[in-house]
Protein backbone atom coordinates (compact mmCIF):
# COMPACT_ATOMS: atom_id res chain seq x y z
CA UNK A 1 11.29 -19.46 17.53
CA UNK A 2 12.65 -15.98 18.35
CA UNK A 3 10.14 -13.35 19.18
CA UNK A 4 10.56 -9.69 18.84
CA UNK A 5 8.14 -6.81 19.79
CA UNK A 6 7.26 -4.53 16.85
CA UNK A 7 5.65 -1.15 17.28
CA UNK A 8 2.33 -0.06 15.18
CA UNK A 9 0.40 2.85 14.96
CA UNK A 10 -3.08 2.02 15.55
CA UNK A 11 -4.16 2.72 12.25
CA UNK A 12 -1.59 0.41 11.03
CA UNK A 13 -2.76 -2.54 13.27
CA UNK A 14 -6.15 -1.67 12.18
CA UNK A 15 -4.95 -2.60 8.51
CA UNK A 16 -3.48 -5.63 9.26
CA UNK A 17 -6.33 -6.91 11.19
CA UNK A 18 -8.37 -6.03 7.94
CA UNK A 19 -6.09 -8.26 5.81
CA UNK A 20 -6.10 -11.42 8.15
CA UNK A 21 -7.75 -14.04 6.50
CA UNK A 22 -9.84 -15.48 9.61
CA UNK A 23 -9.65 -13.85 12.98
CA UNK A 24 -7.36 -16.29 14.38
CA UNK A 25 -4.78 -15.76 11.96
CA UNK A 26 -1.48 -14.78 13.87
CA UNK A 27 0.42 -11.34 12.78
CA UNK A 28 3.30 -13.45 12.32
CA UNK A 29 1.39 -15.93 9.69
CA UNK A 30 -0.13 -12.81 8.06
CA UNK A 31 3.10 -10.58 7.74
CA UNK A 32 4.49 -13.64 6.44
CA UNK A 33 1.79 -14.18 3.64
CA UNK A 34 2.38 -10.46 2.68
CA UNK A 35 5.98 -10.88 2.47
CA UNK A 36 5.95 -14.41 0.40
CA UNK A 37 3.25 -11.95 -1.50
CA UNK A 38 5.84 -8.96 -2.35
CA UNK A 39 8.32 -11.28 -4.12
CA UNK A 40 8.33 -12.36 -7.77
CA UNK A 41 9.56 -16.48 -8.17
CA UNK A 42 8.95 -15.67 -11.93
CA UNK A 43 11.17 -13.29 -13.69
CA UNK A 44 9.84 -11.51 -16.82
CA UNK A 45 11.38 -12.94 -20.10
CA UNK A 46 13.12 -11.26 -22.59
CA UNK A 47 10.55 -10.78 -25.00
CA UNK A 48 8.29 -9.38 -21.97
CA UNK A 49 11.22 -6.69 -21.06
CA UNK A 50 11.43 -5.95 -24.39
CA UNK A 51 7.32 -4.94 -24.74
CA UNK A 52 7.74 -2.88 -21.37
CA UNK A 53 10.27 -1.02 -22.76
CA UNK A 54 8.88 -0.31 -26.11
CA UNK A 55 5.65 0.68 -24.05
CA UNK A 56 7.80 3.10 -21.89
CA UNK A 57 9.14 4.63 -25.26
CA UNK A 58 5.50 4.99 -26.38
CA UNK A 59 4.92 6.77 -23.06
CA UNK A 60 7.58 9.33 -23.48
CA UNK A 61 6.91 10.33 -26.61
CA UNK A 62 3.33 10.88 -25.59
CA UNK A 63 1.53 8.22 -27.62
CA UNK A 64 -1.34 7.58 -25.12
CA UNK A 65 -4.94 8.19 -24.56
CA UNK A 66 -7.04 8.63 -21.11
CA UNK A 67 -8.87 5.86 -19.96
CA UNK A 68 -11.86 8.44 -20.21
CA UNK A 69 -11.18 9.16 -23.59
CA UNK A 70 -11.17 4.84 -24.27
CA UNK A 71 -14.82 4.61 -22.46
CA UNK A 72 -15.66 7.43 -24.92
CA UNK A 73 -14.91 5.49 -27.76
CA UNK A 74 -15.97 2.28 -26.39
CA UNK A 75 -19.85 4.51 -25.73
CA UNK A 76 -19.69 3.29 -22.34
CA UNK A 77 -20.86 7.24 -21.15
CA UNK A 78 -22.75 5.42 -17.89
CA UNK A 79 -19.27 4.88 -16.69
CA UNK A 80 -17.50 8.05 -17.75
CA UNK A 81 -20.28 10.03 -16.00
CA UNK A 82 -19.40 8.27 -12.99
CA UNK A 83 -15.54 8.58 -13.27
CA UNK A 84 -17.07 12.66 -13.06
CA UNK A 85 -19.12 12.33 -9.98
């Protein structure tokens, strides 16, 4: 295996050792998870394409409603005042 020397900012190293699954998990075995992670081995289907872009329509032309103004109608106010504080 080829080896290469990568260079982190200390906050960035701090990250990645928060994400490692036990403490002996290697950086290459984690970056590796993450990448395997970032890609999608399922495509959407047509019909799902076809909702996003009806919901991106709905978007645009403004047809929404804040998720504060959902809890209000759900009468979930506990968690609305907290979305304040």
């Amino acid at each position: 295996m080829a080896t290469t020397t990568v260079q982190l900012r200390s906050e960035t190293k701090a990250k990645l050792d928060d994400l490692k699954l036990h403490p002996r998990e290697t950086y290459d075995e984690l970056i590796g998870r993450l990448a395997d992670a970032a890609y999608d081995d399922e495509p959407l289907s047509a019909e799902e394409l076809e909702q996003t872009r009806s919901s991106e329509k709905e978007i645009e032309a403004g047809r929404v409603r804040s998720l504060r103004a959902i809890m209000r109608e759900l009468g979930d106010d506990r968690a609305i005042r907290s979305l304040v504080e």
